[in-house]
Every structure is written in C-alpha cells, then in structure tokens.
Protein backbone atom coordinates (compact mmCIF):
# COMPACT_ATOMS: atom_id res chain seq x y z
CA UNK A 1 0.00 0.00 0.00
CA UNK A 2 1.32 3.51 -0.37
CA UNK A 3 1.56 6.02 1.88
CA UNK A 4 -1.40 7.64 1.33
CA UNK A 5 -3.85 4.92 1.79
CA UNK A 6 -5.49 4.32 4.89
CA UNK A 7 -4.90 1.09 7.15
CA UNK A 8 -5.89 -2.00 5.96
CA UNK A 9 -9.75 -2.10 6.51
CA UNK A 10 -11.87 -5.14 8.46
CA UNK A 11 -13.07 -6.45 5.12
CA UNK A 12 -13.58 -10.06 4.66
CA UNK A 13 -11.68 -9.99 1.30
CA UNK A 14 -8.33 -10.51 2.10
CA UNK A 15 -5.96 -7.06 0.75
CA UNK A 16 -2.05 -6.34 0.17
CA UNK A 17 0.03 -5.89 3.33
CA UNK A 18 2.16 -3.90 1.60
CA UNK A 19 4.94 -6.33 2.01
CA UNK A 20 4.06 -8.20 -0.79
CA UNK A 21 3.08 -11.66 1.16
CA UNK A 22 -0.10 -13.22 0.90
CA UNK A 23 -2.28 -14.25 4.03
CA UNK A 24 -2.85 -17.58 2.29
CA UNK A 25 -0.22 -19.80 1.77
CA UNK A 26 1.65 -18.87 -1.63
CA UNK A 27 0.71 -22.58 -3.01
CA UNK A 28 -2.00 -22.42 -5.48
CA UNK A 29 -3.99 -25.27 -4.88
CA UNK A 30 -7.36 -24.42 -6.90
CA UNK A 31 -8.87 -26.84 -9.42
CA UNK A 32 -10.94 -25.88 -12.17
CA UNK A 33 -13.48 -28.37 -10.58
CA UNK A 34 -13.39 -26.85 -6.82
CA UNK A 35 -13.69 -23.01 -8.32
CA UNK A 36 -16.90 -23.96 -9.92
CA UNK A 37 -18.36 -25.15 -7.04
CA UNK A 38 -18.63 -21.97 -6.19
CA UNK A 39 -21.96 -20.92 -6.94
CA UNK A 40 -21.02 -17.28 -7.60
CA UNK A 41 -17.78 -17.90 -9.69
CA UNK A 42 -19.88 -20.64 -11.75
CA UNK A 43 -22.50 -17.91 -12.66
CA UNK A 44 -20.03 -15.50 -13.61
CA UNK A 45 -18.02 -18.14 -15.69
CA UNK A 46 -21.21 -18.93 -17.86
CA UNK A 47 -21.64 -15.44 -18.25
CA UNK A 48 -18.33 -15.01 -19.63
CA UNK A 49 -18.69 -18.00 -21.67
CA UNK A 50 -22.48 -17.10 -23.09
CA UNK A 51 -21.32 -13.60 -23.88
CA UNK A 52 -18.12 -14.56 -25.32
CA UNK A 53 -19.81 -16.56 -27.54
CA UNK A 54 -22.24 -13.45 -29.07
CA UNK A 55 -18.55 -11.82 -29.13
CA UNK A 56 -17.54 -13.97 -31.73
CA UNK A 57 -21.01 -13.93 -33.95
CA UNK A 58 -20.84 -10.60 -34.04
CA UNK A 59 -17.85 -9.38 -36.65
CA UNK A 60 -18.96 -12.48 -38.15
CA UNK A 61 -22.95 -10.58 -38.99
CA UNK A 62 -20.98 -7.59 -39.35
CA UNK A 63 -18.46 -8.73 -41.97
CA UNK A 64 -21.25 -10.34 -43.96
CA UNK A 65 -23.24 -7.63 -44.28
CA UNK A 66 -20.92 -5.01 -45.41
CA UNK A 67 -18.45 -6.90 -47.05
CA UNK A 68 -20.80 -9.45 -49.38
CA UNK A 69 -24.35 -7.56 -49.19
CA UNK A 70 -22.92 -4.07 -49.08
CA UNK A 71 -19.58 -4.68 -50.87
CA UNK A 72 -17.73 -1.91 -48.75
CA UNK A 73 -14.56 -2.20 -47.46
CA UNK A 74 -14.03 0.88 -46.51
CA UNK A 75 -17.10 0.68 -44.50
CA UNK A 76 -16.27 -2.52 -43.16
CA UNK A 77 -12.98 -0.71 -41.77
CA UNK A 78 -14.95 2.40 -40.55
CA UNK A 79 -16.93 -0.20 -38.46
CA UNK A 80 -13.76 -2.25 -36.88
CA UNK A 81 -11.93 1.49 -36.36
CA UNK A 82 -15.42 2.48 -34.45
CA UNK A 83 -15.26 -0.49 -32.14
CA UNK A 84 -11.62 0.03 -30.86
CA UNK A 85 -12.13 3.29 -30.69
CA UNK A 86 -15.21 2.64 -27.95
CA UNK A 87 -12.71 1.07 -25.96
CA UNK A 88 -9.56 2.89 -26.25
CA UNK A 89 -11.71 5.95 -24.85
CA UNK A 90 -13.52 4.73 -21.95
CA UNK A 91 -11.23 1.42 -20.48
CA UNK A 92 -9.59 3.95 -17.94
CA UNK A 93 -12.91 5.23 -17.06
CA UNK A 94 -13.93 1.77 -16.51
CA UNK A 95 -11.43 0.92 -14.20
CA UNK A 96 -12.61 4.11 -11.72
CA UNK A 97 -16.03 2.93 -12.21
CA UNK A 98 -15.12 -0.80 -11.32
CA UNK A 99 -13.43 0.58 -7.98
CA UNK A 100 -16.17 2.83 -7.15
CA UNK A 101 -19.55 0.32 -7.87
CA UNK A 102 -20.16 -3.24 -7.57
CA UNK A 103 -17.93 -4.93 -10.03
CA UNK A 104 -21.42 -7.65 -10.68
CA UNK A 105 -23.58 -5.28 -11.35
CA UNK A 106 -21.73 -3.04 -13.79
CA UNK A 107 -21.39 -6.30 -16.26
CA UNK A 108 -24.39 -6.94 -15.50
CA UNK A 109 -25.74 -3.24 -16.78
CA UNK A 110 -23.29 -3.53 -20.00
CA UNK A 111 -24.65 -6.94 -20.99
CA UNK A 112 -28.17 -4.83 -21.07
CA UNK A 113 -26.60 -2.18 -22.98
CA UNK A 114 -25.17 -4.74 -25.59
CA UNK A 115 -28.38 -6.69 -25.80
CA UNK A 116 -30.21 -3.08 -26.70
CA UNK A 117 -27.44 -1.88 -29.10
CA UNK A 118 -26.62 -5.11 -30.94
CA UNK A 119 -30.74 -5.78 -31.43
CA UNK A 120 -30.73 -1.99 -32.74
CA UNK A 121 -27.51 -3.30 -35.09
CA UNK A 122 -29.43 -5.84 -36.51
CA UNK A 123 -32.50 -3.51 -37.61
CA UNK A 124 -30.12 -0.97 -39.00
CA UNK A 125 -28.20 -3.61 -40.99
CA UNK A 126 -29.70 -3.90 -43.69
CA UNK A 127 -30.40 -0.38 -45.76
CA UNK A 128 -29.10 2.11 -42.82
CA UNK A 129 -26.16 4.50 -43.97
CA UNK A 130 -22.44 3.07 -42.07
CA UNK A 131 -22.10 5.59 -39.68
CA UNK A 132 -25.20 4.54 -38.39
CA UNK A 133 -23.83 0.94 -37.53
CA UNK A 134 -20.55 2.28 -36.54
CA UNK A 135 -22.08 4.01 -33.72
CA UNK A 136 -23.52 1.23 -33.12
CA UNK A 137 -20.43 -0.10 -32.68
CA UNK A 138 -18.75 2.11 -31.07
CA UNK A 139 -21.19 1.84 -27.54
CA UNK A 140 -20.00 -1.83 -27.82
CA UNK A 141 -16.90 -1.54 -27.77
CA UNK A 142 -17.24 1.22 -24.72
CA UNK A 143 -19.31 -1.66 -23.02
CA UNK A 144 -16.15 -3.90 -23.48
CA UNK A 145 -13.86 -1.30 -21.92
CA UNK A 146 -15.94 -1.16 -19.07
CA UNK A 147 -16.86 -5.36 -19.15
CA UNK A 148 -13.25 -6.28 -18.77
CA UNK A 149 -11.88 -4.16 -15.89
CA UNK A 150 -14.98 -5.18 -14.04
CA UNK A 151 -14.55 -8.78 -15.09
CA UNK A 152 -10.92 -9.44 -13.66
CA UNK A 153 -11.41 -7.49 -10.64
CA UNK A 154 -14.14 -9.40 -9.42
CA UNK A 155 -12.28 -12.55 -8.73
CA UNK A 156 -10.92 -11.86 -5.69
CA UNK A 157 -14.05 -10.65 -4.02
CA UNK A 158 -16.05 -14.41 -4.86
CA UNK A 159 -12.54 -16.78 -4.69
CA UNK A 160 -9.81 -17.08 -2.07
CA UNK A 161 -6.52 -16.10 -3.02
CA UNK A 162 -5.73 -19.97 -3.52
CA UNK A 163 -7.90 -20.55 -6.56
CA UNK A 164 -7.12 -17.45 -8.48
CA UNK A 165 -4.97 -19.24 -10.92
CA UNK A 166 -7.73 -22.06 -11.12
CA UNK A 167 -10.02 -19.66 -11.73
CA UNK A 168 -8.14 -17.24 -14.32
CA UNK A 169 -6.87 -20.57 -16.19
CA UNK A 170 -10.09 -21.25 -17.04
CA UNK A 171 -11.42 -18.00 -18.13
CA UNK A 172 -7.83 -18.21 -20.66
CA UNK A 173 -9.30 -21.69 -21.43
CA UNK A 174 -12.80 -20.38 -22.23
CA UNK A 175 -11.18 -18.08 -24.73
CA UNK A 176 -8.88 -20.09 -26.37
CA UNK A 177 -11.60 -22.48 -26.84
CA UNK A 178 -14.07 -20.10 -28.37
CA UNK A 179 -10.93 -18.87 -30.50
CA UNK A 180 -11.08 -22.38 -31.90
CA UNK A 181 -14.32 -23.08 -32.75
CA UNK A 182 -16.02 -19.84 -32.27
CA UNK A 183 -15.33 -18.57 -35.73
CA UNK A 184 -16.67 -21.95 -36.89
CA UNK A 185 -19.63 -21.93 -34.80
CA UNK A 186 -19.87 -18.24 -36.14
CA UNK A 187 -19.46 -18.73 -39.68
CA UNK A 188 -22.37 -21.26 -39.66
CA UNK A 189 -24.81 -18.83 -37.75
CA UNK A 190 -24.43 -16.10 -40.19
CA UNK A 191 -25.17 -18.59 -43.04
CA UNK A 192 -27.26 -20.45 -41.98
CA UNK A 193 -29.46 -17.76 -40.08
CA UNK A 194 -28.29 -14.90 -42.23
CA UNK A 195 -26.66 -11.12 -40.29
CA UNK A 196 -29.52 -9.63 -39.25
CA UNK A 197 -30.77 -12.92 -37.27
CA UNK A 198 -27.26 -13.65 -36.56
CA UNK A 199 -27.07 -10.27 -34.70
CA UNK A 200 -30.23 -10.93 -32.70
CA UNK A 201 -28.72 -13.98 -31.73
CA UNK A 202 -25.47 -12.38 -30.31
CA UNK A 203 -28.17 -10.31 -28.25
CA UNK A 204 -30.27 -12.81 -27.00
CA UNK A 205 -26.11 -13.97 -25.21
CA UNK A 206 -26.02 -10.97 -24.03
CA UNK A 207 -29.10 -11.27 -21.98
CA UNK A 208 -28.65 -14.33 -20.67
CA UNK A 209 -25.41 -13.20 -20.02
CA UNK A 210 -26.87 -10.26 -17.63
CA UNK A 211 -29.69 -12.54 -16.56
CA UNK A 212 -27.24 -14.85 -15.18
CA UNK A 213 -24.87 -12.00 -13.54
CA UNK A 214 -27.97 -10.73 -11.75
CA UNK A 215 -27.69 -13.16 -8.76
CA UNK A 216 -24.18 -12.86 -8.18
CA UNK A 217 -23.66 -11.80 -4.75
CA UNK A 218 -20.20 -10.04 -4.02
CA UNK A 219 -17.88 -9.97 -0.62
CA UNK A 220 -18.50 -6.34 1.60
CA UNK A 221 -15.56 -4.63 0.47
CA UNK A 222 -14.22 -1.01 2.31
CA UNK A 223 -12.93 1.18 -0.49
CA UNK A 224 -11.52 4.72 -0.87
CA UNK A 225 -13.00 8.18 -2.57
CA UNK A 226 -10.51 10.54 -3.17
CA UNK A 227 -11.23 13.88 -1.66
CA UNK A 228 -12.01 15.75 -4.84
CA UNK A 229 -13.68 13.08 -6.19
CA UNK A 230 -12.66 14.05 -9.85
CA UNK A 231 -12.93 11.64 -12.28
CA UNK A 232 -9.51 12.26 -13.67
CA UNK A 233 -8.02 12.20 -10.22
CA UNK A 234 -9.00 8.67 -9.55
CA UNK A 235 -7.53 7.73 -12.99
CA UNK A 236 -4.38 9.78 -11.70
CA UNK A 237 -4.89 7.32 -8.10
CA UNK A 238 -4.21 4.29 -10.89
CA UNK A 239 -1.19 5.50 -12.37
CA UNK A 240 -0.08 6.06 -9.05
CA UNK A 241 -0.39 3.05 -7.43
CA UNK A 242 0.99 1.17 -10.53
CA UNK A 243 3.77 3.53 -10.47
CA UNK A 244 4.55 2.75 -7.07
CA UNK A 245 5.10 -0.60 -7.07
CA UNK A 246 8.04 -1.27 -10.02
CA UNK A 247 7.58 -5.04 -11.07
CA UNK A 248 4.05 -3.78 -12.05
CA UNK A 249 5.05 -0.84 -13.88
CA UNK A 250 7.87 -2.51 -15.92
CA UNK A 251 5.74 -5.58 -17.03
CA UNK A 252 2.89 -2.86 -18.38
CA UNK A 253 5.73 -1.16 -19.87
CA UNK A 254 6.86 -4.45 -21.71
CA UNK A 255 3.50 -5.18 -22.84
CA UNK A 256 3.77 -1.52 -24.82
CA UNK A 257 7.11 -2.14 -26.13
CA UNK A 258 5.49 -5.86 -27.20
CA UNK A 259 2.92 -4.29 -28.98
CA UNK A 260 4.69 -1.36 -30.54
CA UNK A 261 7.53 -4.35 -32.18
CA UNK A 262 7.10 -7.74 -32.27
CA UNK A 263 3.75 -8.63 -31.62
CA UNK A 264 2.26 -6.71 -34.84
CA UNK A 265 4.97 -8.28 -36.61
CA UNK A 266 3.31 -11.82 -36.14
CA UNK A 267 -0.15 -11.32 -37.24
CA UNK A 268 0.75 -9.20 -39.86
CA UNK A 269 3.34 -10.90 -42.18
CA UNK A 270 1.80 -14.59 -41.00
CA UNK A 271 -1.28 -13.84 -43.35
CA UNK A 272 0.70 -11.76 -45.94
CA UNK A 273 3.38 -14.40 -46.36
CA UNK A 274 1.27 -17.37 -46.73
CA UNK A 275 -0.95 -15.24 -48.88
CA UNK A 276 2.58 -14.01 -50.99
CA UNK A 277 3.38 -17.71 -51.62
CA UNK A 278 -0.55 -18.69 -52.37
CA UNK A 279 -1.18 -21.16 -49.91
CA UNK A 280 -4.70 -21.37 -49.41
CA UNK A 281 -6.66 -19.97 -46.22
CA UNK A 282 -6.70 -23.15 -44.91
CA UNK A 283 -3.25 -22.96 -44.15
CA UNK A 284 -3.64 -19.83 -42.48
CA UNK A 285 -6.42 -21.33 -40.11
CA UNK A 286 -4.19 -24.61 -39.32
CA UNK A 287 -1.35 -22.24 -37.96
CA UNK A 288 -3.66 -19.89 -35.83
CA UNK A 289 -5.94 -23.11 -34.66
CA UNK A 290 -2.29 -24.17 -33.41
CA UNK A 291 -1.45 -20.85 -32.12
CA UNK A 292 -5.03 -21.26 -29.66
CA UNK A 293 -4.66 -24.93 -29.13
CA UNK A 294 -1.21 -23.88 -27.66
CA UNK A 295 -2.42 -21.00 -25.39
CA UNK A 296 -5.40 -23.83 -24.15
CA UNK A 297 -2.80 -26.08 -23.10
CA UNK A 298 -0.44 -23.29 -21.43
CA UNK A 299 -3.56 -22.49 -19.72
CA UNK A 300 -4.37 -25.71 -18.24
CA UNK A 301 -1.03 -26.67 -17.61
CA UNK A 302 -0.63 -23.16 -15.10
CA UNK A 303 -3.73 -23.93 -13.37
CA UNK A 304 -2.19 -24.60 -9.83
CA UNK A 305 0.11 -21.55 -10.21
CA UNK A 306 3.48 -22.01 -8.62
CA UNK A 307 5.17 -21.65 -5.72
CA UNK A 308 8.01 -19.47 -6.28
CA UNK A 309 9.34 -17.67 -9.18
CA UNK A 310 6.11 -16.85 -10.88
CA UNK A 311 7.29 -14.04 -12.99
CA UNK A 312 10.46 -15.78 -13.78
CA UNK A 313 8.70 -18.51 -14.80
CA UNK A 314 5.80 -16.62 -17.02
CA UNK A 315 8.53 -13.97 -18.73
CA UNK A 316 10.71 -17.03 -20.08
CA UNK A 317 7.57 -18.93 -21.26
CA UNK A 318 7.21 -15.95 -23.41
CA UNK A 319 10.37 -16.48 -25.71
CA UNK A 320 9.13 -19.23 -27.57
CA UNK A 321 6.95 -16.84 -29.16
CA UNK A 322 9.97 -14.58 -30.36
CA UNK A 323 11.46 -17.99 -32.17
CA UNK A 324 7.83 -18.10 -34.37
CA UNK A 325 8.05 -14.85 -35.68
CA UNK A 326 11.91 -15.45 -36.66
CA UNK A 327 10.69 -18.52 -37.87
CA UNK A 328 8.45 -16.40 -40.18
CA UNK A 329 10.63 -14.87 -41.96
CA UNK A 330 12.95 -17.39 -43.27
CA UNK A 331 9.93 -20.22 -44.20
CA UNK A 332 6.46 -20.00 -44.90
CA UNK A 333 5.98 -23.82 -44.36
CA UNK A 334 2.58 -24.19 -42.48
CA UNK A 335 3.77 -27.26 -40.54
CA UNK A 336 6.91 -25.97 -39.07
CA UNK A 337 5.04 -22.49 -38.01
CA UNK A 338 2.46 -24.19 -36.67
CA UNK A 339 4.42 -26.33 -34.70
CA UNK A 340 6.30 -23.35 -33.86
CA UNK A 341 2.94 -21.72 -32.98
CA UNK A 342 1.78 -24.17 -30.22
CA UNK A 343 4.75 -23.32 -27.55
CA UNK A 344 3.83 -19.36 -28.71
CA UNK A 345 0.79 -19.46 -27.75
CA UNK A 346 1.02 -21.93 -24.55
CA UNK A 347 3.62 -19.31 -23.44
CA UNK A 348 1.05 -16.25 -23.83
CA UNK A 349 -1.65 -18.46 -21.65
CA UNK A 350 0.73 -18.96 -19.19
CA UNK A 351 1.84 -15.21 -18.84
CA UNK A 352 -1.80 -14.41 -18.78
CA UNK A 353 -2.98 -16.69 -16.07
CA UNK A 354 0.23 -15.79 -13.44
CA UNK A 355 0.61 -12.23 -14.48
CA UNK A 356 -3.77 -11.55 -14.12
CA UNK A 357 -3.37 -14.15 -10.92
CA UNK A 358 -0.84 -11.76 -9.33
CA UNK A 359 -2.64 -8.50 -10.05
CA UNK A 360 -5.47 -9.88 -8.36
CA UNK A 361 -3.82 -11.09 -5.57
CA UNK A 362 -1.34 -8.30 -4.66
CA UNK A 363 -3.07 -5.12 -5.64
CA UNK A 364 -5.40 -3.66 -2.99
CA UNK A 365 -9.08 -4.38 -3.98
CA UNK A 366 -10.12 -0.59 -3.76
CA UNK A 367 -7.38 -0.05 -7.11
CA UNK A 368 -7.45 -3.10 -8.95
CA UNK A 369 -10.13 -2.17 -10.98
CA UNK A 370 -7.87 0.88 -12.19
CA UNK A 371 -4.81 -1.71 -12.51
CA UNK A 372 -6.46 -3.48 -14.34
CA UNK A 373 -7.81 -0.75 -16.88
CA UNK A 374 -4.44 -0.11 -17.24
CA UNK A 375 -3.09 -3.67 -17.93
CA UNK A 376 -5.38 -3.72 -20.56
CA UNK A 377 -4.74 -0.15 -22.21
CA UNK A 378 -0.83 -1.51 -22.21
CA UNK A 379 -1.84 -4.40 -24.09
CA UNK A 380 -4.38 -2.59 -27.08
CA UNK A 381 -3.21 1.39 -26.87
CA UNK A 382 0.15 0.90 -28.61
CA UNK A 383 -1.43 -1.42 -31.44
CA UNK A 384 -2.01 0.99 -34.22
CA UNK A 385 1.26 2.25 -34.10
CA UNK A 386 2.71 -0.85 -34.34
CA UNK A 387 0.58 -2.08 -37.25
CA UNK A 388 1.21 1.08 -38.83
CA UNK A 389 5.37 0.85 -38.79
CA UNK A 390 5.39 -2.88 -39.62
CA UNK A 391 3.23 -1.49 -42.78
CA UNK A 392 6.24 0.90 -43.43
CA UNK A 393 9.10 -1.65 -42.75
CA UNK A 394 7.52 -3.85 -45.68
CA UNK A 395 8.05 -1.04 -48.44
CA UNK A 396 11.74 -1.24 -48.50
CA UNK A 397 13.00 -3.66 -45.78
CA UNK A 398 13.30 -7.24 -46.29
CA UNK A 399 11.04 -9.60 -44.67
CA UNK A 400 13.56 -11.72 -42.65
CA UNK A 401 15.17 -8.39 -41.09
CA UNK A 402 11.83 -7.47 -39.98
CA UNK A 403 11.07 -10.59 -38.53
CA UNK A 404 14.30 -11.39 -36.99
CA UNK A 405 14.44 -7.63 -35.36
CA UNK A 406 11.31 -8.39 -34.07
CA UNK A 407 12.30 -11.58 -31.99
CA UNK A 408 15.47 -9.72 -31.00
CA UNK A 409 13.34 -6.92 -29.55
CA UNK A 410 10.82 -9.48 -27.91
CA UNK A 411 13.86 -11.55 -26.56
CA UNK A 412 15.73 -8.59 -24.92
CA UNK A 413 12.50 -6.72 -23.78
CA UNK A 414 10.95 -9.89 -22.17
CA UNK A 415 14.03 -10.68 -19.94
CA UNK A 416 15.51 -7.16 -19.49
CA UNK A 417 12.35 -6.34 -16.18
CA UNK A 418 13.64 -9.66 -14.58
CA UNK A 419 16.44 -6.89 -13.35
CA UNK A 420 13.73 -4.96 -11.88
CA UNK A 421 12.86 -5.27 -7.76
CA UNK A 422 9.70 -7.78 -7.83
CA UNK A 423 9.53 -8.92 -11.16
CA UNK A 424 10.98 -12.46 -10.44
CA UNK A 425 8.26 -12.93 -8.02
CA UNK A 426 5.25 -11.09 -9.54
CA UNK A 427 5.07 -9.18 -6.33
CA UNK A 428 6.59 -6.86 -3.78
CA UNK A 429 5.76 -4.03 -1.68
CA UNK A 430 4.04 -0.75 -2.97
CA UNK A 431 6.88 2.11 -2.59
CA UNK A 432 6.43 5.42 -0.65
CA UNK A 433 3.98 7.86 -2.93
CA UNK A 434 3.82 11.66 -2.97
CA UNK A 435 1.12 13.35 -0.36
CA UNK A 436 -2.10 12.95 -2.17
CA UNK A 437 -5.58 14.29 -1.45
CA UNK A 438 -7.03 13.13 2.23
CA UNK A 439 -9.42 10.10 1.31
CA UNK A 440 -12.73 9.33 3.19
CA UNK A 441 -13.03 5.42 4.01
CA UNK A 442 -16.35 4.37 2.60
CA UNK A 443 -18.31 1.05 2.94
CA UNK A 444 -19.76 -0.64 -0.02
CA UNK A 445 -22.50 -3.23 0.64
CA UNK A 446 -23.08 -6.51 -0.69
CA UNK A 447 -24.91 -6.94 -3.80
CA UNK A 448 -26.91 -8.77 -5.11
C-alpha cells in the first residue's frame, strides 16, 4: 500500500500488506473443478462463456453484411476502427467505475446495454447509412472497456486467493476455446441464419449473459473516494499506485514495447506471407488453430500456479513466441510455423494466467479495478502504431530483417524487467507515494 492509503480495513476480502506476502499460503492449490463449485464464480463463468460466444457472432454478422451484401470495405474498416475506438476511450474510465460500484452489477448493466445496441444493429443492418452501424459499434466496444476491468477485478471478491490461478486458467481456457471453434460456430450462424438474425442472436447472449450475472452476490468490500472526487483524479490514483510498485510498472511497460515491435509483426506478415506464396486460407487457419490450441494447453497446464518464481517462470515462457516470428521470416511452411505456434501461444496463456493471478492477488481491492484498466490499455493502446510501422518496414526492408528484429526486440524486452525489484516474483511491496488528497473510508454493501 502507499503512503497515502489508509490502514488495511476489516473487510472479509483478504488485501495487500504492503509487504508483498499473501495471508494464504503462496501454493495455489485451486482446481478448475473446486472453483466452480462456487456458486457465484460458476455464474459468472457462464456469463463469460455465453457472452463470449455473441462476441464472436458478431464481426462475423458484421463482416457479412458489409463486405458481401454491401460490398464496402471501406465501411467494413470504418466499423472495426469504431469499435476500438469505444474502448480505447472509456477502459480507464472503466477501471474508476469498477473501484467505485459493484464490479457484478456493472457487467451486468453492459450486458443490457449490448443486448439493446446489438438488437438496434441488426435492424439498422440492412439499408441504414455506415455511420449509423458504426455508432452502433462504437457503444459496444465502450461496453467492453468497461466489461473487462470489471470482469478481472471481481475474482478476488467471490474466490480465495488460492484458486485465483484455477479460476483465471479457465477464463484463458474459455477463450482459447471459443478462438477455436467460435469462428466456426460463427461462420455457420451467419449462413445459416443470415446477419440480421445472426445479430439478434449475439443479443439474446447478451441477456442471458446479464440474466445470469444478476444473482451474483459479491464480498462487503471497504474502499476509498478521493477527496475531490474528480474523475480524472482517480484515474491519476491508478497511475499512481501502478507507479509505485516497479515489477508492475515494468511488465505494463513491456507489454507496450510488445505491442509497438514484435507482436504486430506476427499477425501481420503470418497472413501476408502465406498469402505471398498462395497457400490457401486453410493454411492460415491450421497455424492460428495451433497458435489457440497452444495457449489452451499453457492455460491448463498453469492452473495450480506455482510456488516461487512466478514471474520468472511466465517472462521465459514468453520467448518461444519470439522464435515463431523469426521462424516467419525465413519459411512459410505451415507445418513448421504451426508447430512453432503451439509453444507461442502456450507461453502467452501462461503469462496471462500468473501475471492476471498476481494483479489480483497483490493489488489492494479498492485499485485493482484501475490496474487493471491499465493492464489492458498496455496491451491494445500501442497497437495501431505498431501495425502502422510494420506497414512501413515492408516497403523497402526485407522480410527476414523485420522478422528477426522483431524476436530480438521481444527476446531482450521480455528478460531485461527480470532486473527490476519484484519482477521475479510477480510481487513486492508498494513504494512510498507523494502526499495525495485526504481520502474518506467508505463502505460498499453486498450486492446482489
């Protein structure tokens, strides 16, 4: 804890000493089984699953309708830009609103706000002018920026400490799966049941999603108002308390550099050089089907966390991903990348699971919905720039200098924080912060 925060309230959800340490015994000894026996966390996992699952109909219904029945690319990219845009403004704000309201309820009100937007999508797909949809679109995305801060902060208030790598492993599970056969399951909604009815159906998730949510009851917390109570000064509180505490500022500050270099690099040239040498797009599906089959296994095989050396452990299963995109640029065999995929992706899933696990269990709960706002700004924010200069590289540099710069970056970058106090461990005491506004204790009841 910084200096500025008060003592450690009475709240039954266990909090940061400050020290670092966990009142629970560092093992993780959670099983995917034992966390959904809890009724709450079971609820909230089928909401995530149901409303992932409208997540991945819906570029589908998009797509179709303004690339085949509209023919309009340009569109089509309006549409995408819209959606990113949604989030890139408002994920900051929705990490002060997940630390100032009950983390349930605010999923809860986005899932209504997607069920009412994407329903109004699906009568304005067909003959409405794009900007109309890309509004549209743009409210969803803001209802992702402010579904996902909610969403990982609101483990620790219905788990012990113990199962959050249980628990987090299989939410990354969930994903990968749906990453698998979601686009499948997808594909075959929008043809068989056409966009518009494909949309409805991606809202009809979304309220079951919120229906479900609705009963979730969450732990009495005690958090902190700032005395100005200023929107921007409690997304000033977040920097600050990320800031203070170094292995969590370096590894956001990796994640930036990742996404500004190497990480663009990959899912750019992967499709352009198997497109370049005119293999098919089955190809390209076999090496990204190995890509998520690789982050489900990482995921499941990190389940139980470990006992020390977390962040050593999740930083060096990282590399293998540098050795795929140097692999890219000197073969564009689809059976050696995709082998070269799976330990990529299992290495991601890993990271993920440890690196979310130890946000969760060493940031105070009255911040983590701002850490977490930020985690996720670190990983999207930088994107466009990096798309945008791995675009420039390919008009006049060659595609294995690009590709092997790339894994040197991701190499050097992913080791280079292990020098940093905490890193190794994914934890470590919050450092002395600047005098900051006098904040008023306040009590936040259960919900449900």
């Amino acid at each position: 804890m910084t200096s500025s925060s008060s003592p450690t309230p009475a709240a039954p959800v266990p909090q940061d000493t400050g020290s670092g340490a966990s009142a629970e015994p560092p093992q993780a000894t959670g099983s995917w089984r034992a966390v959904l026996r809890e009724p709450r966390f079971a609820r909230v996992w089928a909401s995530q699953l149901t409303s992932s699952l409208g997540d991945q109909v819906f570029p589908f219904a998009i797509a179709t309708n303004l690339l085949i029945d509209d023919h309009s690319v340009t569109g089509f990219g309006t549409v995408l830009a819209a959606r990113a845009l949604g989030m890139a403004l408002c994920v900051l704000i929705g990490g002060v609103v997940a630390d100032r309201f009950p983390r349930a309820r605010i999923m809860a009100s986005v899932d209504v706000l997607r069920t009412v937007v994407v329903g109004a999508a699906a009568i304005a797909a067909i003959g409405s002018p794009t900007w109309v949809l890309a509004l549209l679109v743009l409210l969803v995305g803001a209802g992702e920026a402010f579904f996902d801060p909610a969403y990982e902060s609101l483990l620790p208030r219905l788990l012990p400490k113990h199962q959050l790598e249980a628990a987090n492993s299989l939410t990354t599970a969930t994903e990968r799966t749906l990453g698998v056969l979601g686009p499948t399951v997808a594909g075959a909604a929008v043809a068989v049941l056409g966009a518009r009815s494909a949309l409805l159906f991606d809202a009809v998730t979304f309220a079951i999603s919120a229906a479900l949510l609705l009963g979730v009851r969450e732990k009495k917390v005690v958090r902190a108002q700032d005395a100005s109570g200023s929107l921007l000064g409690e997304v000033a509180v977040g920097f600050r308390e990320a800031r203070a505490r170094p292995w969590v500022w370096a590894v956001l500050l990796m994640s930036v550099f990742h996404m500004m270099t190497t990480v663009p690099v990959w899912f750019v040239l992967l499709p352009d050089r198997l497109l370049e040498t005119k293999a098919d797009t089955i190809g390209y599906g076999v090496v990204m089907a190995a890509f998520s089959a690789g982050a489900l296994a990482g995921g499941i095989l990190v389940r139980r966390g470990r006992r020390t050396g977390s962040g050593t452990f999740a930083l060096v299963a990282l590399l293998p991903f540098g050795l795929a995109v140097a692999l890219l640029g000197v073969t564009t065999s689809v059976p050696l990348l995709a082998v070269a995929a799976v330990p990529g992706g299992a290495g991601l899933a890993v990271f993920q699971v440890l690196w979310m696990s130890a946000l969760q269990r060493h940031i105070p709960d009255e911040f983590l919905g701002r850490i977490m706002s930020l985690d996720w700004l670190s990983s999207t924010a930088a994107a466009p720039l990096g798309y945008a200069l791995v675009g420039l590289a390919l008009a006049g540099v060659p595609v294995w200098v690009i590709t092997l710069t790339g894994a040197v970056l991701f190499v050097m970058s992913t080791l280079a924080p292990l020098l940093i106090a905490g890193v190794r461990e994914f934890g470590g005491p919050a450092a002395p912060a600047d005098p900051a506004p006098a904040r008023t204790r306040l009590p936040e009841p259960e919900t449900g």
